[in-house]
N, C-alpha and C. Protein backbone atom coordinates (compact mmCIF):
# COMPACT_ATOMS: atom_id res chain seq x y z
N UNK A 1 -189.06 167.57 68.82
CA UNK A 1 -187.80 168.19 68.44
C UNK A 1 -187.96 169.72 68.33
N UNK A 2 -189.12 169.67 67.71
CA UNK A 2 -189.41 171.79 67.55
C UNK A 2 -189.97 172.04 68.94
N UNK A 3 -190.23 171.41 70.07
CA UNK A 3 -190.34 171.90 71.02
C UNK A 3 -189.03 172.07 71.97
N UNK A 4 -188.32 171.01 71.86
CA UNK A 4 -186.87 171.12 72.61
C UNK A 4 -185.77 172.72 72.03
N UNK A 5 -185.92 172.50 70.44
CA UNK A 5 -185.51 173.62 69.81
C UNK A 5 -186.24 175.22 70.17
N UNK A 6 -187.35 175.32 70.69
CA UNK A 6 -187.72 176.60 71.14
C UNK A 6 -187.33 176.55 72.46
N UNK A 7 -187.70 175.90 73.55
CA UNK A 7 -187.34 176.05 74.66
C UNK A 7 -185.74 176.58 74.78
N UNK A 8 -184.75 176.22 74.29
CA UNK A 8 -183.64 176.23 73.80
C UNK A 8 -183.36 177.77 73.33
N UNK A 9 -184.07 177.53 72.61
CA UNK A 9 -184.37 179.31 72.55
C UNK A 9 -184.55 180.29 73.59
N UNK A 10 -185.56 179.91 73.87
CA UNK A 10 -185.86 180.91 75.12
C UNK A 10 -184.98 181.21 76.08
N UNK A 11 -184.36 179.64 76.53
CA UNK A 11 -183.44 179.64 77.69
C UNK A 11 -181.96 180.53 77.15
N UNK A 12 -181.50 180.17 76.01
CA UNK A 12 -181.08 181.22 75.49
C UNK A 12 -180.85 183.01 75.56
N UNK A 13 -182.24 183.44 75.24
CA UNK A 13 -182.34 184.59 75.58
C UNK A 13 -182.45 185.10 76.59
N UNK A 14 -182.98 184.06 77.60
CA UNK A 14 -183.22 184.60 79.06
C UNK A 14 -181.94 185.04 79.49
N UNK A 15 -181.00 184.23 79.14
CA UNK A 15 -179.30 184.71 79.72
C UNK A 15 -178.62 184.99 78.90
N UNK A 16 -179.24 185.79 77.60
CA UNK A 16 -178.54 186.71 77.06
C UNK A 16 -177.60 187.44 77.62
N UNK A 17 -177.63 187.92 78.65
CA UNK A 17 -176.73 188.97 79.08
C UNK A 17 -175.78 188.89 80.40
N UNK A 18 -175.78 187.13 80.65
CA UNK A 18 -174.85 186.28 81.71
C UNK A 18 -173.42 185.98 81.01
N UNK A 19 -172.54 186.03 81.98
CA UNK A 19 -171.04 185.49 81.34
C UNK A 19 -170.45 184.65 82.14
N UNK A 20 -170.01 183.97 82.83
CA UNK A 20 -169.51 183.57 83.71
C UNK A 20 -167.92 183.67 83.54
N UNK A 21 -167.23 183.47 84.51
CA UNK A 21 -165.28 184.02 84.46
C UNK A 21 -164.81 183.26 83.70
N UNK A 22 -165.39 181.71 83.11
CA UNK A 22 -164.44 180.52 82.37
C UNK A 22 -164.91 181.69 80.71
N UNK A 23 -165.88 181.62 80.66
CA UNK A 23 -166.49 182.48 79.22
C UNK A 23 -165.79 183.13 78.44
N UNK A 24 -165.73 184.49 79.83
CA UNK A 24 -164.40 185.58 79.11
C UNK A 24 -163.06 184.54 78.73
N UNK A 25 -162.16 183.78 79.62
CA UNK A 25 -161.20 183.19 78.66
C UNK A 25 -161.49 182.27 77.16
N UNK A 26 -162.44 182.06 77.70
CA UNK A 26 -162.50 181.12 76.36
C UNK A 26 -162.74 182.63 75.15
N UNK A 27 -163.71 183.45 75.53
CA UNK A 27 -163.65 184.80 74.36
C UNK A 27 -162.36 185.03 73.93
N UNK A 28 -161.18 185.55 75.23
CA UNK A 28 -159.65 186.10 74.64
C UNK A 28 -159.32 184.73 73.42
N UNK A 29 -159.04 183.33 74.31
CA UNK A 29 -158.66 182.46 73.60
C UNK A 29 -159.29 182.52 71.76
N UNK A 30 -160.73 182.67 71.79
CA UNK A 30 -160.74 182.69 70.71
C UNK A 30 -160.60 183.86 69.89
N UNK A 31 -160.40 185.05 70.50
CA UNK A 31 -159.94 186.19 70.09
C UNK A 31 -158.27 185.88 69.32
N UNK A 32 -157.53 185.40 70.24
CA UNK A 32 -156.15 184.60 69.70
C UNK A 32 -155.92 183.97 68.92
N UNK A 33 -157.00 183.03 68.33
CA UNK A 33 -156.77 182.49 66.87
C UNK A 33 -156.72 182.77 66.20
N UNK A 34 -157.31 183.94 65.54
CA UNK A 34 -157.19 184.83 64.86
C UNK A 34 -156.42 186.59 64.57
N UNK A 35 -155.31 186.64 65.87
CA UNK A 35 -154.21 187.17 65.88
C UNK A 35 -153.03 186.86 66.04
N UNK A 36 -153.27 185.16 65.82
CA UNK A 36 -151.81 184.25 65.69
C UNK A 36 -151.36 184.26 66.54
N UNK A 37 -151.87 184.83 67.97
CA UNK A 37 -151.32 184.08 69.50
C UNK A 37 -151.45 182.68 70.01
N UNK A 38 -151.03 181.85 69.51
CA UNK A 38 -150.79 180.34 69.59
C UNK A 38 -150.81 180.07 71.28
N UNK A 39 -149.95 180.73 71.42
CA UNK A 39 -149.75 180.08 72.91
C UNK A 39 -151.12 180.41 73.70
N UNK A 40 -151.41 181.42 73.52
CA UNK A 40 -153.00 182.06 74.61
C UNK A 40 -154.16 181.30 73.95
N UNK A 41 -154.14 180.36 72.34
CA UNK A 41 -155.09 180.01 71.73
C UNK A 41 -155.40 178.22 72.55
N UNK A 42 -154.01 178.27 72.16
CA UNK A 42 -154.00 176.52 72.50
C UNK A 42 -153.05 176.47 73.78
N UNK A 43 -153.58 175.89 75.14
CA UNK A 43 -152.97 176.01 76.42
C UNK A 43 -153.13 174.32 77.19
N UNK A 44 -152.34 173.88 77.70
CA UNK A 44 -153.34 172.96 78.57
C UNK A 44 -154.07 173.05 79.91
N UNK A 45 -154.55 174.22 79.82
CA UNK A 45 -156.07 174.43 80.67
C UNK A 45 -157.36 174.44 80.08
N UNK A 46 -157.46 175.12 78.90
CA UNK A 46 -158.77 175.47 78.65
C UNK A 46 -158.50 173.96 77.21
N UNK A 47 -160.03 173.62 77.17
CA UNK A 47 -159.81 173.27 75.71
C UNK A 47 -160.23 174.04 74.71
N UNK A 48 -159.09 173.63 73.60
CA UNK A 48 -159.26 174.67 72.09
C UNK A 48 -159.95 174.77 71.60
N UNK A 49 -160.91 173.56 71.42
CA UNK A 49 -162.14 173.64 70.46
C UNK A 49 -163.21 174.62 70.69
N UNK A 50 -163.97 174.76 71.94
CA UNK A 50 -164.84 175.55 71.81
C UNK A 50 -164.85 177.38 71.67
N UNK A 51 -163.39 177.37 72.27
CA UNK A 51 -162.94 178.93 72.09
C UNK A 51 -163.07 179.18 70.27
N UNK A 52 -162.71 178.16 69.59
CA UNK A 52 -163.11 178.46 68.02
C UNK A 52 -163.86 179.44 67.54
N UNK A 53 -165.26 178.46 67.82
CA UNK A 53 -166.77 179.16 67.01
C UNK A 53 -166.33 180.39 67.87
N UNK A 54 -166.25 180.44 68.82
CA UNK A 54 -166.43 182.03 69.41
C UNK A 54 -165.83 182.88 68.65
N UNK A 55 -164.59 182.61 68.59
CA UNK A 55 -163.86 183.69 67.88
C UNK A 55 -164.13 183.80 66.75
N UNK A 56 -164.84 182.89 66.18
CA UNK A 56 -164.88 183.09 64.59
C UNK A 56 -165.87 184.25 64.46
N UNK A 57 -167.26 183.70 65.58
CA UNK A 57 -168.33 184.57 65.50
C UNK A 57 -168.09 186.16 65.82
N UNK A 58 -167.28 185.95 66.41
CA UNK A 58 -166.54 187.68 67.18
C UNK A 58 -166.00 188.21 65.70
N UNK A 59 -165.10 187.34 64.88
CA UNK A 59 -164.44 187.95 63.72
C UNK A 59 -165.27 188.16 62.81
N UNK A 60 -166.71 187.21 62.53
CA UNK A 60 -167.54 187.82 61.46
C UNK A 60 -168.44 189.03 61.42
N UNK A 61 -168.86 188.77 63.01
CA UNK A 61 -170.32 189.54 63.24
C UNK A 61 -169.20 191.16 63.19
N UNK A 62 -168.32 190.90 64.51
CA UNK A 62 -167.92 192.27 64.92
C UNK A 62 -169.03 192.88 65.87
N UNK A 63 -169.13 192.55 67.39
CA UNK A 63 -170.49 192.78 67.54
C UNK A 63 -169.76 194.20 68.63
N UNK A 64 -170.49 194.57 68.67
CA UNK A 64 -170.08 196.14 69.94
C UNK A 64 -170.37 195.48 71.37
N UNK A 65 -169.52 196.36 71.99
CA UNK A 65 -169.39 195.49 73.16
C UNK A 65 -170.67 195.07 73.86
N UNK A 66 -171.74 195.65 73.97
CA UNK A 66 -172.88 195.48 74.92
C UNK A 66 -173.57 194.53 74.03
N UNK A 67 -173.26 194.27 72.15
CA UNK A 67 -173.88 192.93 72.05
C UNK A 67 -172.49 191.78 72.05
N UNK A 68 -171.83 191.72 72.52
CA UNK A 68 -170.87 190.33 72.97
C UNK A 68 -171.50 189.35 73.80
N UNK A 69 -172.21 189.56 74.75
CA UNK A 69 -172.49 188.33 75.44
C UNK A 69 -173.62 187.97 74.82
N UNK A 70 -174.86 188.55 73.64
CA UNK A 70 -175.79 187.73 73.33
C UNK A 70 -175.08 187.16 72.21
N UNK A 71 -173.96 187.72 71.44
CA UNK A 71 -173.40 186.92 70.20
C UNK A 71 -172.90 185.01 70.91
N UNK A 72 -172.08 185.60 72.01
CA UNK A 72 -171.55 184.73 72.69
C UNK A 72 -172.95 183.67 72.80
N UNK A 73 -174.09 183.80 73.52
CA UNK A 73 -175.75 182.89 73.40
C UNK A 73 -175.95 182.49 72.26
N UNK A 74 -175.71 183.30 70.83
CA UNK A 74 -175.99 182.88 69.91
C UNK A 74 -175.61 181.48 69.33
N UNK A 75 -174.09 181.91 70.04
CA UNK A 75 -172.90 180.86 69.07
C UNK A 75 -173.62 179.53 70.34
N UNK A 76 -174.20 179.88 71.61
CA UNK A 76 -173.97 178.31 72.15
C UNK A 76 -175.49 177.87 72.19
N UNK A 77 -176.02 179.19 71.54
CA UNK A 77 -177.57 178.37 70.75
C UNK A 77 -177.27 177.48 69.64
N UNK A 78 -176.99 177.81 68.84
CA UNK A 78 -176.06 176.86 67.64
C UNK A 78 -175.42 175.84 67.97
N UNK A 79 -174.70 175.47 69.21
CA UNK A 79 -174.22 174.36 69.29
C UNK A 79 -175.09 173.30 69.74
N UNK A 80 -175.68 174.27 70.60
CA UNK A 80 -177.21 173.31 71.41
C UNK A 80 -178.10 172.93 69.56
N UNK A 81 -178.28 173.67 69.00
CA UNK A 81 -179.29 172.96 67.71
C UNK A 81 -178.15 171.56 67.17
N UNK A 82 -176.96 171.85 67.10
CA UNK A 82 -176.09 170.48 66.93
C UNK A 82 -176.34 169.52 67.78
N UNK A 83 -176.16 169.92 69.28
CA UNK A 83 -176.79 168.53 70.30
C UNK A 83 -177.91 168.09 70.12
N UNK A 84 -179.20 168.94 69.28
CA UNK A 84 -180.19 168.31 69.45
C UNK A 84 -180.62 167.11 68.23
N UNK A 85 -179.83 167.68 66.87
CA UNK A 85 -179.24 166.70 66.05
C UNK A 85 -178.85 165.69 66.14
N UNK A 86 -177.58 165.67 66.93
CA UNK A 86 -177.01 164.42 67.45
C UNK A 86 -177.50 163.48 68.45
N UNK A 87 -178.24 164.10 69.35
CA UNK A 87 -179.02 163.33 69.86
C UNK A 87 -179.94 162.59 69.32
N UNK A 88 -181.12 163.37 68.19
CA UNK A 88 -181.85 162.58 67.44
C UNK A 88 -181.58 161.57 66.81
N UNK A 89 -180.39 161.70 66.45
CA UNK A 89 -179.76 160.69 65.58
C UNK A 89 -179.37 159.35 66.13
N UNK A 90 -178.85 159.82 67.76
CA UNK A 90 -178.99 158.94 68.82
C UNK A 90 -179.65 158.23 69.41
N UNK A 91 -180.87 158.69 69.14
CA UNK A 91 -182.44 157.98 69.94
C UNK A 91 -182.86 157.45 68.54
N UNK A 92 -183.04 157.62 67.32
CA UNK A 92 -183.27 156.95 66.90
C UNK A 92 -182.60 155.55 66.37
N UNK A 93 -181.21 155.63 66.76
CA UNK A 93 -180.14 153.81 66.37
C UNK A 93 -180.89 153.39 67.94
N UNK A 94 -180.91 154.37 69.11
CA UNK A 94 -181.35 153.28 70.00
C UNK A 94 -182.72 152.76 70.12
N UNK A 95 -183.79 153.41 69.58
CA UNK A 95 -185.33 152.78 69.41
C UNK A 95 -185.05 151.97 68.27
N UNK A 96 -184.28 151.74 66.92
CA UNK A 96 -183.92 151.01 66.06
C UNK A 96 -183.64 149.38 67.16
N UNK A 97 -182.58 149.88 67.47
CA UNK A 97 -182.09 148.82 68.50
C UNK A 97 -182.92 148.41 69.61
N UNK A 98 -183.83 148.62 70.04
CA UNK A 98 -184.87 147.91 70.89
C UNK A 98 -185.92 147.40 70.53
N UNK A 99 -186.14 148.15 69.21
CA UNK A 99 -187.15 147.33 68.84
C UNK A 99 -187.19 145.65 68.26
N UNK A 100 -185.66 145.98 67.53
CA UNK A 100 -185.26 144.98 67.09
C UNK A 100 -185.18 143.62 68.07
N UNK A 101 -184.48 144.08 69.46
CA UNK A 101 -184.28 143.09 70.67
C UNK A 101 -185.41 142.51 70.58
N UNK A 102 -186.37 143.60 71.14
CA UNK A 102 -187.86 143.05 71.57
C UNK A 102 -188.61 142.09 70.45
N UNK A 103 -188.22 142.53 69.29
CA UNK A 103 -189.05 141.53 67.99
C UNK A 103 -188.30 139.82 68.05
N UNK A 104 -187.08 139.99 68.18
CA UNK A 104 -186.20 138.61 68.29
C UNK A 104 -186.60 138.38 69.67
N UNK A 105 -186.71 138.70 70.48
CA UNK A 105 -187.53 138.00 71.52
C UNK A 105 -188.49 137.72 71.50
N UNK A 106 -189.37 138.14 70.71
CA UNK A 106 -190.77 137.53 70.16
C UNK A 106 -190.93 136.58 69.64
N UNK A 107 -189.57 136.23 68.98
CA UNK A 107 -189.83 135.73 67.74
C UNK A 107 -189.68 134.34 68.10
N UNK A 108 -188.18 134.27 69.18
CA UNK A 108 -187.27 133.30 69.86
C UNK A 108 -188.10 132.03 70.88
N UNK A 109 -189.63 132.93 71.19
CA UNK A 109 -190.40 132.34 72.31
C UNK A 109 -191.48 131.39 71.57
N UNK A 110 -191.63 130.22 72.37
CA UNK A 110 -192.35 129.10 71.09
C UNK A 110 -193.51 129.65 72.03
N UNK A 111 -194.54 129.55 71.67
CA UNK A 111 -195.97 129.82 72.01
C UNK A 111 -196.63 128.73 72.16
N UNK A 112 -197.04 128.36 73.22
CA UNK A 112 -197.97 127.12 73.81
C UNK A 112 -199.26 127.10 74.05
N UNK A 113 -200.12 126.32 74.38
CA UNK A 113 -201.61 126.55 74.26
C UNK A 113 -202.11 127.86 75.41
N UNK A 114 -201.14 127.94 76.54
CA UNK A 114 -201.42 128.85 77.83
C UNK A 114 -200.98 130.30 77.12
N UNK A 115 -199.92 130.27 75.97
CA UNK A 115 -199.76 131.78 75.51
C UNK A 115 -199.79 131.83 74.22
N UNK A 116 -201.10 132.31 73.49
CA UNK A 116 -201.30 132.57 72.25
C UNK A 116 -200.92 134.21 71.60
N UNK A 117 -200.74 134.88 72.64
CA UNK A 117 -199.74 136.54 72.07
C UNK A 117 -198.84 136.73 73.57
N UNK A 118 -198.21 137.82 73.03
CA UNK A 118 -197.32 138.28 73.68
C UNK A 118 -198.14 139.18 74.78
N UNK A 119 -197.37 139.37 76.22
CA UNK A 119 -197.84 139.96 77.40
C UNK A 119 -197.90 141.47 77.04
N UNK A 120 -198.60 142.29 77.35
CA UNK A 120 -198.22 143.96 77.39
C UNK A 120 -196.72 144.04 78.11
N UNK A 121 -196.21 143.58 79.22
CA UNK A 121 -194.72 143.70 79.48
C UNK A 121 -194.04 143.36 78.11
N UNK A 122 -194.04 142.63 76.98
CA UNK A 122 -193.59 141.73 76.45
C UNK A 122 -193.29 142.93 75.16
N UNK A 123 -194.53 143.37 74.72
CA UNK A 123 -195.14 144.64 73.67
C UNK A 123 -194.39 145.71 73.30
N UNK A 124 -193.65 145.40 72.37
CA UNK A 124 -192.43 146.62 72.49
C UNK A 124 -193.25 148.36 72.37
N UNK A 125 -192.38 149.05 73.10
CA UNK A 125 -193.28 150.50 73.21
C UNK A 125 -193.48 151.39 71.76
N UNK A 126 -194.53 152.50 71.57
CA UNK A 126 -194.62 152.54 70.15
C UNK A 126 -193.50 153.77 69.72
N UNK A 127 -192.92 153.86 68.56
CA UNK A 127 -192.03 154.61 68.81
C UNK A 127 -192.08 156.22 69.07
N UNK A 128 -193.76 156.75 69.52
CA UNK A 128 -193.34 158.23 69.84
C UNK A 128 -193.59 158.38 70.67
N UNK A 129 -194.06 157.07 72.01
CA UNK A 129 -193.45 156.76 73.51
C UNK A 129 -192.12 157.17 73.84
N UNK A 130 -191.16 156.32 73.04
CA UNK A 130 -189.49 156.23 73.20
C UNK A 130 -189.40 157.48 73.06
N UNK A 131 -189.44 158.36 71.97
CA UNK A 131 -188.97 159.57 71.07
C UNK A 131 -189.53 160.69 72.37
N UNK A 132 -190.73 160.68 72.97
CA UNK A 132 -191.04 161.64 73.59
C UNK A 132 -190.21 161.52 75.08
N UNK A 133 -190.29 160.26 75.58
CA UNK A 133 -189.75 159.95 76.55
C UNK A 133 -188.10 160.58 76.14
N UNK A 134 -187.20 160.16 75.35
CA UNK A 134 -185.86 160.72 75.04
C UNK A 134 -185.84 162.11 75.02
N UNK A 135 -186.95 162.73 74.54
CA UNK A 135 -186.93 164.38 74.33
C UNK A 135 -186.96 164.84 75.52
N UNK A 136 -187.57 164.18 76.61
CA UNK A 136 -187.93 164.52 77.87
C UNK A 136 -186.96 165.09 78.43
N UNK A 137 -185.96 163.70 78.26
CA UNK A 137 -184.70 163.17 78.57
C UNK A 137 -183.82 164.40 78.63
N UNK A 138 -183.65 164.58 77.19
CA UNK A 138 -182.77 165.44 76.37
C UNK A 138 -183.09 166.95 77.11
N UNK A 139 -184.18 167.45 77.11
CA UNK A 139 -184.48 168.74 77.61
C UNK A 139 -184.31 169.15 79.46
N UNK A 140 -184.44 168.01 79.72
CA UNK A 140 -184.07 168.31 81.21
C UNK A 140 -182.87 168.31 81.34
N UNK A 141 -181.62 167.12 80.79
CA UNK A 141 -179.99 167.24 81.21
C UNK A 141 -179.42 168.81 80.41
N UNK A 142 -180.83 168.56 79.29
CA UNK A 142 -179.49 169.54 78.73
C UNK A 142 -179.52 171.30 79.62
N UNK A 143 -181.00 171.94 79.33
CA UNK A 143 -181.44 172.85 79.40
C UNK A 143 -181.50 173.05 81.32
N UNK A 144 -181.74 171.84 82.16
CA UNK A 144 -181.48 171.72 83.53
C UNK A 144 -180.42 171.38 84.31
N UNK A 145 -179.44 170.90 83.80
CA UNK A 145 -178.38 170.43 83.77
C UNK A 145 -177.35 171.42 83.56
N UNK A 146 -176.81 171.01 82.25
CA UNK A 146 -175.80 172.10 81.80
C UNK A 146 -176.16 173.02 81.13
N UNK A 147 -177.11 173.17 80.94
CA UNK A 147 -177.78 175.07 81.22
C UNK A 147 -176.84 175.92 79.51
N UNK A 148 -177.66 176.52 79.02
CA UNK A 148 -177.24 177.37 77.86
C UNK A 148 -176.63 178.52 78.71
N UNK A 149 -177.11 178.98 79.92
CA UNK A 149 -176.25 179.89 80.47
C UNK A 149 -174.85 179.94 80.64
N UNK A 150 -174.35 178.56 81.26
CA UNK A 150 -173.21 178.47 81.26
C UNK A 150 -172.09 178.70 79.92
N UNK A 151 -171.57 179.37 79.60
CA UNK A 151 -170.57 179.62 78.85
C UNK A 151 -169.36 178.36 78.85
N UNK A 152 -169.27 177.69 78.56
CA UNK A 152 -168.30 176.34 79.18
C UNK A 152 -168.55 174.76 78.02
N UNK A 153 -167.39 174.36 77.59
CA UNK A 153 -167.91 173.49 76.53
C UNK A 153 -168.47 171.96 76.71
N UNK A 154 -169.32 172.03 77.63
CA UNK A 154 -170.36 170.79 77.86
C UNK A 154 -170.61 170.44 77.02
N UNK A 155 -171.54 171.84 76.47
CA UNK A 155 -172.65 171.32 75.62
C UNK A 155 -172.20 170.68 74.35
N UNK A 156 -170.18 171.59 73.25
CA UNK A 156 -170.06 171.23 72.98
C UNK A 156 -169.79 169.36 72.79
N UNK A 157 -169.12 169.24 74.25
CA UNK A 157 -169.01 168.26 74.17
C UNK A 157 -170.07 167.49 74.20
N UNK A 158 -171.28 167.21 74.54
CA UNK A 158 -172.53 166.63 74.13
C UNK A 158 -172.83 166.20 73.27
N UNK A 159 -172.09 166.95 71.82
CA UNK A 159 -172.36 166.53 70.34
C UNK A 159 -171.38 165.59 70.36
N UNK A 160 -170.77 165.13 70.49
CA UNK A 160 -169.87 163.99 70.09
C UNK A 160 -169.95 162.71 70.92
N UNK A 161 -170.69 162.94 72.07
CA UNK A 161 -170.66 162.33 73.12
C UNK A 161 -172.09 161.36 72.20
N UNK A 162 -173.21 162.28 72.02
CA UNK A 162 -174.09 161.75 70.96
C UNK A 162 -174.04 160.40 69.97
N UNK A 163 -173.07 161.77 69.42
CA UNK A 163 -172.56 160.95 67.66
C UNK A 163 -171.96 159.30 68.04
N UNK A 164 -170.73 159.77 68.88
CA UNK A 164 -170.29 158.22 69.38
C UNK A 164 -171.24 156.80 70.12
N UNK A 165 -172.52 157.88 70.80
CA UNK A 165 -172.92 156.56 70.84
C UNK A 165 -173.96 156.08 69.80
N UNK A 166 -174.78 156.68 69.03
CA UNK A 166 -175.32 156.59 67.64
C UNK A 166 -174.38 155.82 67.20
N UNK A 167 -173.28 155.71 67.03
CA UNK A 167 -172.63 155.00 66.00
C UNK A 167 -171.93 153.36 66.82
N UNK A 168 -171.79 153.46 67.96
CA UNK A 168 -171.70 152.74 68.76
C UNK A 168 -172.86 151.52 68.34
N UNK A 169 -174.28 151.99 68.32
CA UNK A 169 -175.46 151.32 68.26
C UNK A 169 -175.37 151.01 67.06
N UNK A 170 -174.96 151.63 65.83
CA UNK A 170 -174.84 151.25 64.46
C UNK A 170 -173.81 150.06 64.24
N UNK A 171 -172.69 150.54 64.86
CA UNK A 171 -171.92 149.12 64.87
C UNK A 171 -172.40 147.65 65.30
N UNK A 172 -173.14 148.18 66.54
CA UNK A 172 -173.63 147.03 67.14
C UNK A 172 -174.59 146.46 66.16
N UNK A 173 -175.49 146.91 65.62
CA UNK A 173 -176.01 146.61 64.46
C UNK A 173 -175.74 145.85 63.05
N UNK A 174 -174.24 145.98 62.82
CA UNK A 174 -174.01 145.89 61.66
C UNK A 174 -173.34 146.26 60.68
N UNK A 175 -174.32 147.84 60.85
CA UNK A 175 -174.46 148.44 59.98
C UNK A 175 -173.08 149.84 59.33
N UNK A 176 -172.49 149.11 58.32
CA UNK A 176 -171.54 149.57 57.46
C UNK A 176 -170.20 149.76 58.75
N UNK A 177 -169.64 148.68 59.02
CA UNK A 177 -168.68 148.59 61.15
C UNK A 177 -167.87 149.47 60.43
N UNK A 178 -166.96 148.92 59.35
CA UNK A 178 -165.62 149.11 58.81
C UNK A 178 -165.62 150.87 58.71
N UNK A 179 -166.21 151.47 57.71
CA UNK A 179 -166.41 152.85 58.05
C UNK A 179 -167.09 153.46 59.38
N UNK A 180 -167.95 152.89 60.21
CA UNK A 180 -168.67 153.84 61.30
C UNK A 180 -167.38 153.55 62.27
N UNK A 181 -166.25 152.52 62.10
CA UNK A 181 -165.60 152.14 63.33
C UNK A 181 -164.09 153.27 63.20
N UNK A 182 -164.01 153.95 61.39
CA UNK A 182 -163.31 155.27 61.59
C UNK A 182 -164.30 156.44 62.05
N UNK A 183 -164.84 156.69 61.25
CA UNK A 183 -165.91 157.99 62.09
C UNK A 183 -166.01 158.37 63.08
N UNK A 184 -166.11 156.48 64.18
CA UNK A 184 -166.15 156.89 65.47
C UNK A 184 -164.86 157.77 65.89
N UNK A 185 -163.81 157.02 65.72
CA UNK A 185 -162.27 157.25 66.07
C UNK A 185 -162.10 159.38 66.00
N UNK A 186 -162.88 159.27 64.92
CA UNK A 186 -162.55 160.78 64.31
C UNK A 186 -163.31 161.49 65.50
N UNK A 187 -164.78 161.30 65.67
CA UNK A 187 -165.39 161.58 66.72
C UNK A 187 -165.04 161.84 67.82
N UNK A 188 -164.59 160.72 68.49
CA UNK A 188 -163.71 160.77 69.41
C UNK A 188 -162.55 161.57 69.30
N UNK A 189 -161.89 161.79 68.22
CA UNK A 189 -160.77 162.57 68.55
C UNK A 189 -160.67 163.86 68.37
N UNK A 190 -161.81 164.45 67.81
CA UNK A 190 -162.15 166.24 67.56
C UNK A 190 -163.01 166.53 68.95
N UNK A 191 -163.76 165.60 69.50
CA UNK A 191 -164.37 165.80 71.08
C UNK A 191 -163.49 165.46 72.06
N UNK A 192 -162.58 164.97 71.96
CA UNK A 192 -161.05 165.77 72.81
C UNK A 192 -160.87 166.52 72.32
N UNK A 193 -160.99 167.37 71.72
CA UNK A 193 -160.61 168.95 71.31
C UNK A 193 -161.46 169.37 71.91
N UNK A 194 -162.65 169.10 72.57
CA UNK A 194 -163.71 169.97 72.88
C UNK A 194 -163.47 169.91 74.34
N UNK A 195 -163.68 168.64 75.20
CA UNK A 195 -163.17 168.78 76.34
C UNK A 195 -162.22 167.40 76.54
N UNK A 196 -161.27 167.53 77.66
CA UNK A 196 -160.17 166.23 77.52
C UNK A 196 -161.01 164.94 78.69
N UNK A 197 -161.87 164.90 79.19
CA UNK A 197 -162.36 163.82 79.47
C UNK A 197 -162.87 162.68 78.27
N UNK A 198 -163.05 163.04 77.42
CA UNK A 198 -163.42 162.08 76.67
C UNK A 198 -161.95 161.09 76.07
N UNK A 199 -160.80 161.77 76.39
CA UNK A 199 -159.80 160.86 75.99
C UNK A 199 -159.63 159.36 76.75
N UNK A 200 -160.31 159.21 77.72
CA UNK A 200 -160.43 157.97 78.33
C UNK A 200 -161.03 156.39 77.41
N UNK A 201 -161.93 157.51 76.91
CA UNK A 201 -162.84 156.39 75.91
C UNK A 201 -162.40 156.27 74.34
């Protein structure tokens, strides 16, 4: 995790000083929330949510113009430390959840004189196999993929994309449905604020 979180970093700073054309709108947009331009804030092109943090960060820091685009890195370093949260939180209901499979399949199999233990196929993996393997995971889509460079709310959306399935796996589990089955709902419905593909699900 503290290695995904530095790399993250770095990649960060390396494009400190990149913007791409969606960026700047999302900057005005969130410049607009905070001068009560409604209409330029909330549009149906861009989504609202991620223009937010921006503007907020623009209204606290106040940064001069030549530091705007690393404030701008800052704010989507910060969101990336949220994805990496939510993800964790994610890999661990799903190594929860496999291990569990794999033990009830252990458990389920009568053992005969030809099989006195379970096969190495059989051997559920140990969990900082899974965890490293997921980090792997995690650092290539995120950091190779949709890139901290890009200015654009992927990444936001990543965190919810996370959370929902963490809780997805919790349900499946069991564990506390009745509340994780609002949470999800909420989840789902502030990550349509972030980007509108997720309204499908």
């Amino acid at each position: 995790m503290l290695l995904a979180a530095a790399l993250g970093a770095l990649d960060s700073w390396a494009a400190r000083s990149v913007l791409n054309p969606m960026g700047v709108s999302y900057l005005d947009m969130g410049d607009a929330y905070f001068r009560g331009d409604w209409g330029t804030a909330i549009n149906g092109f861009w989504s609202p949510l991620y223009s937010l943090p921006l503007g907020l960060a623009m209204r606290l820091i106040k940064p001069s113009p030549e530091w705007e685009f690393p404030v701008v890195h800052l704010v989507n370093y910060l969101i990336y430390l949220c994805a990496l949260f939510a993800f964790d939180f994610f890999l661990r209901e799903l190594v929860r959840v496999y291990k569990e499979r794999k033990l009830s399949s252990l458990s389920d199999e009568s053992f005969d004189d030809h099989a006195t233990h379970a096969s190495p196929a059989e051997t559920p993996l140990p969990d900082w196999v899974l965890q490293a393997l997921g980090y792997m995971l995690f650092i290539w889509t995120t950091l190779g993929l949709v890139t901290l460079a890009s200015v654009s709310p992927d990444l936001l959306l990543s965190v919810f994309i996370y959370l929902a399935l963490a809780l997805l796996l919790r349900i499946r589990r069991g564990v506390d449905s009745s509340r994780s089955f609002f949470i999800l709902g909420l989840i789902l419905g502030i990550g349509y604020l972030a980007k509108s593909p997720l309204l499908p699900l």
